[in-house]
PDB file of N, CA and C in Angstrom:
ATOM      1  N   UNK A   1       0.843  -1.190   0.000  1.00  0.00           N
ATOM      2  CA  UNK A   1       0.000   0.000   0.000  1.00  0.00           C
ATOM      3  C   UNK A   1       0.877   1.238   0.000  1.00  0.00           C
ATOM      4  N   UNK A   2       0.604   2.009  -0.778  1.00  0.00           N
ATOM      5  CA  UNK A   2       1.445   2.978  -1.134  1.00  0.00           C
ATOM      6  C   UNK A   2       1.197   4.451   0.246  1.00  0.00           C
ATOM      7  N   UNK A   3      -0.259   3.996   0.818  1.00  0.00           N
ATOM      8  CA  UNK A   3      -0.288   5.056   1.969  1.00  0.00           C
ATOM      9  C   UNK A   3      -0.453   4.455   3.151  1.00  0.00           C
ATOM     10  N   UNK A   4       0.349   4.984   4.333  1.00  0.00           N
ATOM     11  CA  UNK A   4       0.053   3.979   5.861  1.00  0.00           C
ATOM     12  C   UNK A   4      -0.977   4.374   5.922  1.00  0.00           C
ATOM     13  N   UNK A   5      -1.847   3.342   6.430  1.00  0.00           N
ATOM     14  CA  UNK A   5      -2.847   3.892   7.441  1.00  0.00           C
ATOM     15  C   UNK A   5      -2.645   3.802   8.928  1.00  0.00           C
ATOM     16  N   UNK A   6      -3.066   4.787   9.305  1.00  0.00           N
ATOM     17  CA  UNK A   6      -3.304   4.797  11.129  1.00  0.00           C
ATOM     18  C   UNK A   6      -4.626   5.009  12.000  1.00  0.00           C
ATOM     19  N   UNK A   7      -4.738   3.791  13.079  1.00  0.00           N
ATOM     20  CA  UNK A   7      -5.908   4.045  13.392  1.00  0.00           C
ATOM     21  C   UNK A   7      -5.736   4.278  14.541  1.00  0.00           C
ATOM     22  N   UNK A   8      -6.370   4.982  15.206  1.00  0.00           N
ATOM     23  CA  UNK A   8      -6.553   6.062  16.612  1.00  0.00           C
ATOM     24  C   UNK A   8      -7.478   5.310  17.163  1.00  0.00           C
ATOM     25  N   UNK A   9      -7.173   5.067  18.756  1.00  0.00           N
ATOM     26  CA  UNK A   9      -8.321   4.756  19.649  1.00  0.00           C
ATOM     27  C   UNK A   9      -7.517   4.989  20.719  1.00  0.00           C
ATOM     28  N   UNK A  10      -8.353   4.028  21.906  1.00  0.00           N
ATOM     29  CA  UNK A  10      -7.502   3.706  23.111  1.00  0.00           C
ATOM     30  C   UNK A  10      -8.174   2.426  23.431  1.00  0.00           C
ATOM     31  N   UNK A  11      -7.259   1.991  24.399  1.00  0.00           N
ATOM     32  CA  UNK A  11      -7.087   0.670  25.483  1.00  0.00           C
ATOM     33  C   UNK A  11      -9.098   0.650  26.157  1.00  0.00           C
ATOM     34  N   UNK A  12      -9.664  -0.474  25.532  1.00  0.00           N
ATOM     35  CA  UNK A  12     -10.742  -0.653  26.536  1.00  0.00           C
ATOM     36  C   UNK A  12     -12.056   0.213  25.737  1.00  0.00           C
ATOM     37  N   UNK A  13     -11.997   0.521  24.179  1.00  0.00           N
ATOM     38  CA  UNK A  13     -12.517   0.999  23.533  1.00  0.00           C
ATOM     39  C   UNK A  13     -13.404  -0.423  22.698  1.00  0.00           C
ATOM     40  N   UNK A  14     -14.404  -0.859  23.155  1.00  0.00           N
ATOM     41  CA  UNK A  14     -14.963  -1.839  22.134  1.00  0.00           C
ATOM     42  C   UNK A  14     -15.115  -1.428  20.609  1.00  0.00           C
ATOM     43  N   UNK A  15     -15.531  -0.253  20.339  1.00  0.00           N
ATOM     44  CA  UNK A  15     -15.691   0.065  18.915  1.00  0.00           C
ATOM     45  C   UNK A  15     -13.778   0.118  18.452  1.00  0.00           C
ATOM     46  N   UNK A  16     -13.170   0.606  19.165  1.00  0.00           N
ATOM     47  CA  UNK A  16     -11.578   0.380  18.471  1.00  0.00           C
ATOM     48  C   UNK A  16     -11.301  -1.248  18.173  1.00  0.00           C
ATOM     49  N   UNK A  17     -11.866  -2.020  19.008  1.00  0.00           N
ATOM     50  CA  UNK A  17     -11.324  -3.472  18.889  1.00  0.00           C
ATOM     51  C   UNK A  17     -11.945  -3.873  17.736  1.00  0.00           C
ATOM     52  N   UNK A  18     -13.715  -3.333  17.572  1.00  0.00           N
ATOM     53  CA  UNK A  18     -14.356  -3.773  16.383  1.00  0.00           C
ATOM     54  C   UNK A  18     -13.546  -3.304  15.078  1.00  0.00           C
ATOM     55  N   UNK A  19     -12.740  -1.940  14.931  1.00  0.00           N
ATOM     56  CA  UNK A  19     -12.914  -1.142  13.831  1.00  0.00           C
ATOM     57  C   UNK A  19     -11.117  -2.088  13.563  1.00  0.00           C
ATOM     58  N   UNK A  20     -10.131  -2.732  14.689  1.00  0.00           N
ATOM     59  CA  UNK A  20      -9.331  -3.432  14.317  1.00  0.00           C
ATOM     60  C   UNK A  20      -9.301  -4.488  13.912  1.00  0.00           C
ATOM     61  N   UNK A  21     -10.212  -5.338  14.728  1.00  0.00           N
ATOM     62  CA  UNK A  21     -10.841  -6.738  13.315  1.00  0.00           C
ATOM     63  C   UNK A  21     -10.965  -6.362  11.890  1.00  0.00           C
ATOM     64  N   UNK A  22     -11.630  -5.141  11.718  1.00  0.00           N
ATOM     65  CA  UNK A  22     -12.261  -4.753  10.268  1.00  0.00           C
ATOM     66  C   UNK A  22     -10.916  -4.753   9.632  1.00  0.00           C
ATOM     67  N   UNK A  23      -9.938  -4.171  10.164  1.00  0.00           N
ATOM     68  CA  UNK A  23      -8.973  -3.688   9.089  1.00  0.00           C
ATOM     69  C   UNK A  23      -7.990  -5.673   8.876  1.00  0.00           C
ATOM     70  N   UNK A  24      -8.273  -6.145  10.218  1.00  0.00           N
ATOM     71  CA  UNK A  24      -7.582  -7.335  10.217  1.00  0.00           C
ATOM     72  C   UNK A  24      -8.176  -8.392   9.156  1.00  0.00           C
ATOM     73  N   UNK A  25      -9.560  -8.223   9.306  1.00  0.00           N
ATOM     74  CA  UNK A  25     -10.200  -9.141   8.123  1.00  0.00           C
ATOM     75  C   UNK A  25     -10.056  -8.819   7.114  1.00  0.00           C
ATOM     76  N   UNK A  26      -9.951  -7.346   6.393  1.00  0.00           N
ATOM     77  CA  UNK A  26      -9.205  -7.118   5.171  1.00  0.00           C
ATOM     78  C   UNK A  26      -8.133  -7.303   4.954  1.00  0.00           C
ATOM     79  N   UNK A  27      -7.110  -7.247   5.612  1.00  0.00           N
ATOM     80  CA  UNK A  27      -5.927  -7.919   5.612  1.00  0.00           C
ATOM     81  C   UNK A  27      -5.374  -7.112   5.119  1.00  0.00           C
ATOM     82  N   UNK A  28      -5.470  -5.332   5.750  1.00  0.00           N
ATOM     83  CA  UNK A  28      -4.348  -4.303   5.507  1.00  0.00           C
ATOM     84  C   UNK A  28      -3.739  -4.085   6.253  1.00  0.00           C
ATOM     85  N   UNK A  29      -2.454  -3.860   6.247  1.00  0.00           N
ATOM     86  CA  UNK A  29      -1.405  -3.520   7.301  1.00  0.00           C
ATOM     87  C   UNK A  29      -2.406  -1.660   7.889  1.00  0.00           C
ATOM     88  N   UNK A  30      -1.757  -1.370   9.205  1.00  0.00           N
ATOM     89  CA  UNK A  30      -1.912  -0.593   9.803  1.00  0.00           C
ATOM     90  C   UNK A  30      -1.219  -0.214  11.076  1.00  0.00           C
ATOM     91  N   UNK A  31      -0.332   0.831  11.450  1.00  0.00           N
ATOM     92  CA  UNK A  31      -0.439   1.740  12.633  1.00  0.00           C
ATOM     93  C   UNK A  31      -1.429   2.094  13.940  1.00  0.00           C
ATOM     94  N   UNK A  32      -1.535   1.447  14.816  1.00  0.00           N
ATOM     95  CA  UNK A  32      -2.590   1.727  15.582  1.00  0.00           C
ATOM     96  C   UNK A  32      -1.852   2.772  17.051  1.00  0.00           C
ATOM     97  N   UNK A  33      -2.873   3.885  16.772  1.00  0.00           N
ATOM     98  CA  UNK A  33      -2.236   4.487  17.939  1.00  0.00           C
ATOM     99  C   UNK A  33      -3.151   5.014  19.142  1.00  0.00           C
ATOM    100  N   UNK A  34      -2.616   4.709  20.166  1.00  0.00           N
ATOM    101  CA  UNK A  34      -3.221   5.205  21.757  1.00  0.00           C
ATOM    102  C   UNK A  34      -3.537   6.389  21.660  1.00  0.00           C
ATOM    103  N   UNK A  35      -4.752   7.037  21.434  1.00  0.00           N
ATOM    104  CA  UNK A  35      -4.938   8.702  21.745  1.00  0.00           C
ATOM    105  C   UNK A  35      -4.475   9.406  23.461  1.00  0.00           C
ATOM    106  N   UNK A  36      -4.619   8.512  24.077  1.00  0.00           N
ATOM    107  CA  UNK A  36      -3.736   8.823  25.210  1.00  0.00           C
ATOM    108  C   UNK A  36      -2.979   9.013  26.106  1.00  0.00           C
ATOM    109  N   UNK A  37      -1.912   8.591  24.770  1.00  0.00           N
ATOM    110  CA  UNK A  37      -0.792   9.143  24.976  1.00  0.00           C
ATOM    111  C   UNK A  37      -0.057  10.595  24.229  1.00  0.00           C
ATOM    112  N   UNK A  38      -0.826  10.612  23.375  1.00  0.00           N
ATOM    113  CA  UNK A  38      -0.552  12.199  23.045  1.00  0.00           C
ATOM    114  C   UNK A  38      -1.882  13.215  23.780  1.00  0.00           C
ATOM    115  N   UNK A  39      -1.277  14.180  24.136  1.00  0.00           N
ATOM    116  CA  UNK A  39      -2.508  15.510  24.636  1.00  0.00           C
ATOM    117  C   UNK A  39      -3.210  15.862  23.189  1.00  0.00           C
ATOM    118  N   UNK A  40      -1.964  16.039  22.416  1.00  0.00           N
ATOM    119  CA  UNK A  40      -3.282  16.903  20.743  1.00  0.00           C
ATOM    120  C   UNK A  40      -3.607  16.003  20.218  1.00  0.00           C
ATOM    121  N   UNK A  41      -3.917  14.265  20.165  1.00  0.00           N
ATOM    122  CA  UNK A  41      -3.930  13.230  19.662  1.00  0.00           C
ATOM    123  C   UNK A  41      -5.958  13.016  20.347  1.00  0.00           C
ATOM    124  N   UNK A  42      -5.748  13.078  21.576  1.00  0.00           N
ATOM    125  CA  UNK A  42      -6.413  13.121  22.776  1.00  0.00           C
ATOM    126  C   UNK A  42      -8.001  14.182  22.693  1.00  0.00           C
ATOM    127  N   UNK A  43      -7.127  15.546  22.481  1.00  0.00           N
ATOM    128  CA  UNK A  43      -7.991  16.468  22.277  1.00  0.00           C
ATOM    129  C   UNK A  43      -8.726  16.578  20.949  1.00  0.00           C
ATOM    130  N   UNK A  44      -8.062  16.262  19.958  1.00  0.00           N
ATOM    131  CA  UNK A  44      -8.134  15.845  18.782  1.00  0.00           C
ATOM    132  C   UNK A  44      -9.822  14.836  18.674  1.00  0.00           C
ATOM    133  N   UNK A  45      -9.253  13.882  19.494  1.00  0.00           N
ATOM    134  CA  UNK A  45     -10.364  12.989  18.975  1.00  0.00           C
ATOM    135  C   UNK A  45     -11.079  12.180  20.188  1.00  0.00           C
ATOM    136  N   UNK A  46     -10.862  12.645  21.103  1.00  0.00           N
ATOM    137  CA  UNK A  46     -11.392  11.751  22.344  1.00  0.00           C
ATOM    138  C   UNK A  46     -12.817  11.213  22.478  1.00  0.00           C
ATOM    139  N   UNK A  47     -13.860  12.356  21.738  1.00  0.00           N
ATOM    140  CA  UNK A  47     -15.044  11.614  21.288  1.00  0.00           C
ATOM    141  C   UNK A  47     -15.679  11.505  19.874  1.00  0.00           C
ATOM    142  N   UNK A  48     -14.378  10.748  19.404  1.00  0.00           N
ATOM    143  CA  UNK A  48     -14.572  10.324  17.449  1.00  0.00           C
ATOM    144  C   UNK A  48     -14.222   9.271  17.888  1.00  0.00           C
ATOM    145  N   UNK A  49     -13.288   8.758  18.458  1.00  0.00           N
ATOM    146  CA  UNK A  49     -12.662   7.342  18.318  1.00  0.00           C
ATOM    147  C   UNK A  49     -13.704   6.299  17.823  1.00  0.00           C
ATOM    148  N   UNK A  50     -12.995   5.115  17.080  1.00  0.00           N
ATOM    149  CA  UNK A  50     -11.911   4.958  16.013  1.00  0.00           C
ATOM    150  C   UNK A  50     -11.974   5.673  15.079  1.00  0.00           C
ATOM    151  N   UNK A  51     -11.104   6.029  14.406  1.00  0.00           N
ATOM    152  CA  UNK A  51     -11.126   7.004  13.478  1.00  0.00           C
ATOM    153  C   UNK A  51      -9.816   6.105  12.509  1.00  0.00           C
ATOM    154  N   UNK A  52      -9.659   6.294  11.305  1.00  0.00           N
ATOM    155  CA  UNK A  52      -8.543   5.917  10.631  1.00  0.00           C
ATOM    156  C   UNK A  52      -8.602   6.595   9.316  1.00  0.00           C
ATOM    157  N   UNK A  53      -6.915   6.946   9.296  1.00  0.00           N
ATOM    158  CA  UNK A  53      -6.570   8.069   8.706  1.00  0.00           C
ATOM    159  C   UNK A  53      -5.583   7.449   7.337  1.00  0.00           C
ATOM    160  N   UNK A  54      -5.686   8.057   6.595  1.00  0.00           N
ATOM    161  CA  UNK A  54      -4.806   7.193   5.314  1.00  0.00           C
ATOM    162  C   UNK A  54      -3.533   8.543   5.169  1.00  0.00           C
ATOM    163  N   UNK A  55      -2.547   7.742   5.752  1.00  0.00           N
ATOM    164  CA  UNK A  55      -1.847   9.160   6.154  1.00  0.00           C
ATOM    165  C   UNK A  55      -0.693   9.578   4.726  1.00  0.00           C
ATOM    166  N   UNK A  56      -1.158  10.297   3.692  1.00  0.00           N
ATOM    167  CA  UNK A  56      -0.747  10.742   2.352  1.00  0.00           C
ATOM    168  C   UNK A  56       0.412  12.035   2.797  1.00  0.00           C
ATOM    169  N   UNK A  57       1.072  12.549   2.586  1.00  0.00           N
ATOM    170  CA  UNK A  57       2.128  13.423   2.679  1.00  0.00           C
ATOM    171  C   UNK A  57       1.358  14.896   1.985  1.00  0.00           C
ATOM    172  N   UNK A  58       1.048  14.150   0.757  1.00  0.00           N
ATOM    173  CA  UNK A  58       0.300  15.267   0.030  1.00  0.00           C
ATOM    174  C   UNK A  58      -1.346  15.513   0.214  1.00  0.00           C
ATOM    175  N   UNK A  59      -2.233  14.429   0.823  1.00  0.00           N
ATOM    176  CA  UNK A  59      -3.727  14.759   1.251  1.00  0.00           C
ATOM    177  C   UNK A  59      -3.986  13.732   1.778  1.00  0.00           C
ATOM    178  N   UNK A  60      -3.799  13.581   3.357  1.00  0.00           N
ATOM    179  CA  UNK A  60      -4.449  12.959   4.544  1.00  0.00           C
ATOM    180  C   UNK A  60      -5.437  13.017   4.542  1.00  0.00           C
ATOM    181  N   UNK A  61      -6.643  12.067   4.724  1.00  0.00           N
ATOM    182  CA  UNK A  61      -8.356  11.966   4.896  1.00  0.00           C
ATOM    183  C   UNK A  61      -8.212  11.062   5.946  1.00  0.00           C
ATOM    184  N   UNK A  62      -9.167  11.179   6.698  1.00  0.00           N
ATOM    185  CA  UNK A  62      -9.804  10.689   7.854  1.00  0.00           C
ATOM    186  C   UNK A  62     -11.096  10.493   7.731  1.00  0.00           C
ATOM    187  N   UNK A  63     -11.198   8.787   8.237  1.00  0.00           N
ATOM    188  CA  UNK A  63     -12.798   8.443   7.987  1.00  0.00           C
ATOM    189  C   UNK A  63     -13.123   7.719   9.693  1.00  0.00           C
ATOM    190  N   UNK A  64     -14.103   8.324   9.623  1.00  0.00           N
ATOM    191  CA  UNK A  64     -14.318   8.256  11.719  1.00  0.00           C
ATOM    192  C   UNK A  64     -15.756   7.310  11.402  1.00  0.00           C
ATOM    193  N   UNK A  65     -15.626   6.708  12.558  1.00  0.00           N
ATOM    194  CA  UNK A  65     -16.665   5.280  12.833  1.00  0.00           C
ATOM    195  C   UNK A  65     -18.204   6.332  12.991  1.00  0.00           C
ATOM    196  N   UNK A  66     -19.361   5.396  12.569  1.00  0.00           N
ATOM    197  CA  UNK A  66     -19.179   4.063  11.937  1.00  0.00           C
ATOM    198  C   UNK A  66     -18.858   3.884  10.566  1.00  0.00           C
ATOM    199  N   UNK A  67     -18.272   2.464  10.615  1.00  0.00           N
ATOM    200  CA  UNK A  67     -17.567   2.462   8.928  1.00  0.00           C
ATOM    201  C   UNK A  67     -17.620   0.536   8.666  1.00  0.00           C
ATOM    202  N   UNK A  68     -17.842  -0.134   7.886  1.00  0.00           N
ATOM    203  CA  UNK A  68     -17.355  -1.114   7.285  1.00  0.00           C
ATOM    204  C   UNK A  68     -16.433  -1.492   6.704  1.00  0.00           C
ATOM    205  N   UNK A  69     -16.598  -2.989   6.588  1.00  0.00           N
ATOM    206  CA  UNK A  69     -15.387  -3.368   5.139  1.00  0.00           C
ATOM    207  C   UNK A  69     -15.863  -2.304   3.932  1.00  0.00           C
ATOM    208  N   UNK A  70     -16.885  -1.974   3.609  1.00  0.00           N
ATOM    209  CA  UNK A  70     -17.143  -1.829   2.138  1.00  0.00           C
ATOM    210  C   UNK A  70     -17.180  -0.211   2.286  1.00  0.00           C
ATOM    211  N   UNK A  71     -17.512   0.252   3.303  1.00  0.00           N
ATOM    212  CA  UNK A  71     -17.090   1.633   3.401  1.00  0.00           C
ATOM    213  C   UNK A  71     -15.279   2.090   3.399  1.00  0.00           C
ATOM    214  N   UNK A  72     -14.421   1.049   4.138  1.00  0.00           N
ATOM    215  CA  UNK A  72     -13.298   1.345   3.985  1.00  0.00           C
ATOM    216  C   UNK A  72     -12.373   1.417   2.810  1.00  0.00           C
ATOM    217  N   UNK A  73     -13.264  -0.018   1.723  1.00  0.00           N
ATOM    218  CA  UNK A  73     -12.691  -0.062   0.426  1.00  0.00           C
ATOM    219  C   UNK A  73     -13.223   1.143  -0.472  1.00  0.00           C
ATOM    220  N   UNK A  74     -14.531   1.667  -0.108  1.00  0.00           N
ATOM    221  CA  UNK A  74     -15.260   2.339  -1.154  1.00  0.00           C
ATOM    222  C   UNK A  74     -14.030   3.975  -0.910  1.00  0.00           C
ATOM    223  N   UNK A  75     -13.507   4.354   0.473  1.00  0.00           N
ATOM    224  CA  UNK A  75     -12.927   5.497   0.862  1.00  0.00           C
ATOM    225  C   UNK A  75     -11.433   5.293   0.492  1.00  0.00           C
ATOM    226  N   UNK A  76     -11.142   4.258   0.316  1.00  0.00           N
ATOM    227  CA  UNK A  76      -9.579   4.113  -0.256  1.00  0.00           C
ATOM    228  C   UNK A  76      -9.714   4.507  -1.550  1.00  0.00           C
ATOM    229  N   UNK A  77     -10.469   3.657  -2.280  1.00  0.00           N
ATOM    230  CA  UNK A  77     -10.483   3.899  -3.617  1.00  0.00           C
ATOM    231  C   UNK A  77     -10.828   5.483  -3.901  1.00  0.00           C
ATOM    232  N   UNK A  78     -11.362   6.238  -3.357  1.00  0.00           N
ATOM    233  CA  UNK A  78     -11.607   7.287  -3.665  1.00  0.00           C
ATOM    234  C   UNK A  78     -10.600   8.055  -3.169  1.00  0.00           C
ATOM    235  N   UNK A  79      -9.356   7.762  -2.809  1.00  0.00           N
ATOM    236  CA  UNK A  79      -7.823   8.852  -2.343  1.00  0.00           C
ATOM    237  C   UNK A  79      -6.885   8.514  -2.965  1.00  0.00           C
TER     238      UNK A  79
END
């Protein structure tokens, strides 16, 4: 995959565990990161979590739950 993705949650988040199966059953690599451990990570998104970000150099998008397999493929394809 030519863009990482990263997905944001925290520890003890059922919708983060759901939204990491999703990416596991597609079978894309991913970055998963603790929102609390950063403060602007935290403030950022403390009530979006999961959120996952297709992190492009040149145009980052972020697609925040709820989301599917077919929503995740339909939002890749479109970046």
């Amino acid at each position: 995959m030519q863009n990482q993705l990263i997905l944001f949650g925290t520890q003890g988040c059922h919708l983060c565990e759901d939204a990491e199966h999703l990416l596991q059953a597609l079978d894309l690599p991913y970055q998963y990161l603790d929102i609390i451990d950063d403060e602007k990570l935290l403030q950022r998104y403390e009530i979006s979590i999961p959120v996952l970000m297709q992190n492009s150099a040149s145009n980052p998008k972020e697609l925040y739950w709820p989301f599917t397999a077919d929503t995740i493929n339909h939002w890749l394809k479109g970046n």
